[in-house]
C-alpha atoms as a PDB file:
ATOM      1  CA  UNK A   1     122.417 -46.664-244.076  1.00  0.00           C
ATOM      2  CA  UNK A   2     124.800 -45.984-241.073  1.00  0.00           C
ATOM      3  CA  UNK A   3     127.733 -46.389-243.627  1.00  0.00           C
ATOM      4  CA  UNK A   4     126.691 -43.186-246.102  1.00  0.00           C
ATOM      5  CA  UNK A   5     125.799 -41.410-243.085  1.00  0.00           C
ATOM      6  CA  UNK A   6     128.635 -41.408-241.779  1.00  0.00           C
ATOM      7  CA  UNK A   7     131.066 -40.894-245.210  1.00  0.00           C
ATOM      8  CA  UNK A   8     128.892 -38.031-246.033  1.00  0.00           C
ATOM      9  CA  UNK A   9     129.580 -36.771-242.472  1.00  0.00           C
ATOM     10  CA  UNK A  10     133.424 -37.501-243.064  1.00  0.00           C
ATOM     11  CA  UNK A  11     133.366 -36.176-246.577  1.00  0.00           C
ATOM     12  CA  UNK A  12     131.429 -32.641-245.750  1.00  0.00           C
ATOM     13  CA  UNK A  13     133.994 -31.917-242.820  1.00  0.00           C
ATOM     14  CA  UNK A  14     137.048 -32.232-245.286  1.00  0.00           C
ATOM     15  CA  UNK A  15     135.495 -30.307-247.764  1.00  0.00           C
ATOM     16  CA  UNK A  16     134.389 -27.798-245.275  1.00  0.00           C
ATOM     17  CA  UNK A  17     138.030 -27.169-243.714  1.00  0.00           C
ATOM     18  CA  UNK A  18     139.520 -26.418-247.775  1.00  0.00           C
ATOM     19  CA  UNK A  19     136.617 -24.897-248.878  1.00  0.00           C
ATOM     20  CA  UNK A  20     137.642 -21.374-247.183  1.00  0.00           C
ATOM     21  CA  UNK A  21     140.498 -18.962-247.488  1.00  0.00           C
ATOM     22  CA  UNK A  22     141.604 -16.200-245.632  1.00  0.00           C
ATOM     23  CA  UNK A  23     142.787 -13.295-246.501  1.00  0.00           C
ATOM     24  CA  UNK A  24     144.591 -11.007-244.485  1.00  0.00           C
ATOM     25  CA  UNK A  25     145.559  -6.784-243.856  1.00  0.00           C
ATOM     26  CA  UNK A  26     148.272  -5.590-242.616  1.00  0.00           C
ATOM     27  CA  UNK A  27     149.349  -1.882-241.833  1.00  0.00           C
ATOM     28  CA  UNK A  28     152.562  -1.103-241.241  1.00  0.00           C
ATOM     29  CA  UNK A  29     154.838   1.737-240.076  1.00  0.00           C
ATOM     30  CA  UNK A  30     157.314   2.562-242.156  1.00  0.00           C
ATOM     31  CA  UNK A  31     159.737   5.133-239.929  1.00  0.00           C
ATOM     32  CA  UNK A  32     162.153   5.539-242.702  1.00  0.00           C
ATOM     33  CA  UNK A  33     160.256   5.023-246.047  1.00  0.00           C
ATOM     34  CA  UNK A  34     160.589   8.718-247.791  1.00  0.00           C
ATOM     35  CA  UNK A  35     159.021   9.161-250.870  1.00  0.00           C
ATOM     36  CA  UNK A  36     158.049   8.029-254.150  1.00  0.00           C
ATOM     37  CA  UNK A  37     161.376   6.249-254.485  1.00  0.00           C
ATOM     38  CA  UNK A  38     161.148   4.131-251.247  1.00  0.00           C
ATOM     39  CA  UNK A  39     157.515   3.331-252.545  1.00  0.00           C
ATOM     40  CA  UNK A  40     159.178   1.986-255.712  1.00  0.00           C
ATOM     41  CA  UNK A  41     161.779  -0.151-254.014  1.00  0.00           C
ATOM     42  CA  UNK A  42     158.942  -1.475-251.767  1.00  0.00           C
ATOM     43  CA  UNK A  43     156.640  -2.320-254.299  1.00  0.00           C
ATOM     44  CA  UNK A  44     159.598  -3.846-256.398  1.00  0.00           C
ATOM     45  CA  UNK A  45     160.344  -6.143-253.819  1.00  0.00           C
ATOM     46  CA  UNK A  46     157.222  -7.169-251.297  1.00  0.00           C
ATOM     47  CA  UNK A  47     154.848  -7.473-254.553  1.00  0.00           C
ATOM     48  CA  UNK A  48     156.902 -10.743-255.057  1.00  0.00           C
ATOM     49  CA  UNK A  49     156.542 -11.956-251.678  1.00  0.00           C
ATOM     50  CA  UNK A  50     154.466 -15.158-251.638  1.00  0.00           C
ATOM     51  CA  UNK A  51     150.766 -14.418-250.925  1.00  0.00           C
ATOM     52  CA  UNK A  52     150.954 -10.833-250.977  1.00  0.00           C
ATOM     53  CA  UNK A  53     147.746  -9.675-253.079  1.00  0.00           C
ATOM     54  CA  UNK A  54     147.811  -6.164-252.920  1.00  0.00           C
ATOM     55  CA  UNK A  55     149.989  -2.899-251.706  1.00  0.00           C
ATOM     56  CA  UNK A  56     148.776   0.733-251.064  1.00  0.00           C
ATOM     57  CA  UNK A  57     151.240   3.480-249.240  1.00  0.00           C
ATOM     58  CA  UNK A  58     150.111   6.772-247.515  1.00  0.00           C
ATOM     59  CA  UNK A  59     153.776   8.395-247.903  1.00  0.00           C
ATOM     60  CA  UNK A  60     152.171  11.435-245.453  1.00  0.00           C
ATOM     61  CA  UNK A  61     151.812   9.189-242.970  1.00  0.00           C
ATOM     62  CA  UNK A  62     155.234   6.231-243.978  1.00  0.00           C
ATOM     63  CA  UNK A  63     152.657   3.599-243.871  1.00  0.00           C
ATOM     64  CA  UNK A  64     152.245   0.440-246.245  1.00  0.00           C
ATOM     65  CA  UNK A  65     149.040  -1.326-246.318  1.00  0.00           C
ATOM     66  CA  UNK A  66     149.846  -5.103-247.503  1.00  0.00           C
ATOM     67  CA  UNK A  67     147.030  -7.419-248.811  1.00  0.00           C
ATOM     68  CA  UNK A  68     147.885 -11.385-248.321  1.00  0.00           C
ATOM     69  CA  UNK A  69     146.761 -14.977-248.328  1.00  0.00           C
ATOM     70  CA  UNK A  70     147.704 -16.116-244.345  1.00  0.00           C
ATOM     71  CA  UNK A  71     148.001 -19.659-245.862  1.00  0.00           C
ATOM     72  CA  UNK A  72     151.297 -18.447-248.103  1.00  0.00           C
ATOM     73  CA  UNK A  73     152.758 -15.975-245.829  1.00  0.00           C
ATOM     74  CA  UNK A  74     152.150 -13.917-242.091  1.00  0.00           C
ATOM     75  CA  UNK A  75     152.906 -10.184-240.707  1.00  0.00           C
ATOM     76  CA  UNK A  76     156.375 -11.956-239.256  1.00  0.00           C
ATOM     77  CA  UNK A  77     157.640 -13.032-242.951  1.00  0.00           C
ATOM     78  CA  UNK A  78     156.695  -9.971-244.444  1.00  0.00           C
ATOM     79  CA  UNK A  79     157.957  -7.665-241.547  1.00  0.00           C
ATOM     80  CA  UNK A  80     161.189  -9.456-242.574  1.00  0.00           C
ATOM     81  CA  UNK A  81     161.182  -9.238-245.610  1.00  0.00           C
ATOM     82  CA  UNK A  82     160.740  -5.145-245.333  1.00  0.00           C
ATOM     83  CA  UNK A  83     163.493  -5.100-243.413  1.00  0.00           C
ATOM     84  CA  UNK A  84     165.667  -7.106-245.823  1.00  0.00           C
ATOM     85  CA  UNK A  85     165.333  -4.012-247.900  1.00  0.00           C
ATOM     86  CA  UNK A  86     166.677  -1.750-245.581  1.00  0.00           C
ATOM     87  CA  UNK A  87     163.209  -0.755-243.900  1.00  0.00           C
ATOM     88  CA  UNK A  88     162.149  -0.440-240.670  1.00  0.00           C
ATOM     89  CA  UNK A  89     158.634  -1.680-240.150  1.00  0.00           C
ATOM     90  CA  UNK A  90     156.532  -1.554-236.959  1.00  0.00           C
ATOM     91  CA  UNK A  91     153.038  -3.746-237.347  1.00  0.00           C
ATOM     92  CA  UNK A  92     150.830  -1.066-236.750  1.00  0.00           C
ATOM     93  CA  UNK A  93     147.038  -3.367-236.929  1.00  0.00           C
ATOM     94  CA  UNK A  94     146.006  -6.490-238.629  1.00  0.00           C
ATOM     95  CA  UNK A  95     142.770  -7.968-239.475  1.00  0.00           C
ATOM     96  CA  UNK A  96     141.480 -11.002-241.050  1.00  0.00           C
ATOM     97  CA  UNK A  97     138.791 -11.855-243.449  1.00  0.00           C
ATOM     98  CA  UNK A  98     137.936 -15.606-244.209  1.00  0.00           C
ATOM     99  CA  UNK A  99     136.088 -16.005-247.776  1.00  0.00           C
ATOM    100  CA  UNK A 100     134.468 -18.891-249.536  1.00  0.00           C
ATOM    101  CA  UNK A 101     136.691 -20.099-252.279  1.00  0.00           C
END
């Protein structure tokens, strides 16, 4: 009795730990993005990134909202990978939101 007490104790914290994702938002500054081109070149390149989910721009304001799994990529990575590009990006918030799989 002690035995499948304890495996299903074992067994429901494993499960427990991959049973979640997170997914994470990022807004970022984007001092010298400039139009629908630099929205192009961005989207060409950081849609490809691993774990990035989604991209929206407000040109008015040069900032990119990025979408993202934290388990395939973080704000660093992607910060980097702007920059790769020729962009300079300044993490402007970021907030995460943990789902059930």
């Amino acid at each position: 009795m002690k035995t499948k007490l304890v495996l299903s104790v074992i067994f429901s914290v494993l499960f427990s730990f991959t049973a979640f994702s997170a997914k994470q938002t990022a807004i970022f500054n984007v001092s010298n993005m400039h139009g629908e081109h630099c929205k192009k070149i961005i989207e060409k390149n950081i849609a490809y990134e691993k774990g990035v989910k989604a991209l929206t721009f407000d040109l008015t304001k040069n900032l990119v909202t990025i979408t993202f799994d934290d388990a395939k990529t973080n704000t660093e990575k992607l910060q980097t990978a702007l920059k790769k590009i020729g962009y300079d990006a300044t993490l402007e918030t970021s907030k995460t939101e943990t789902k059930k799989k």
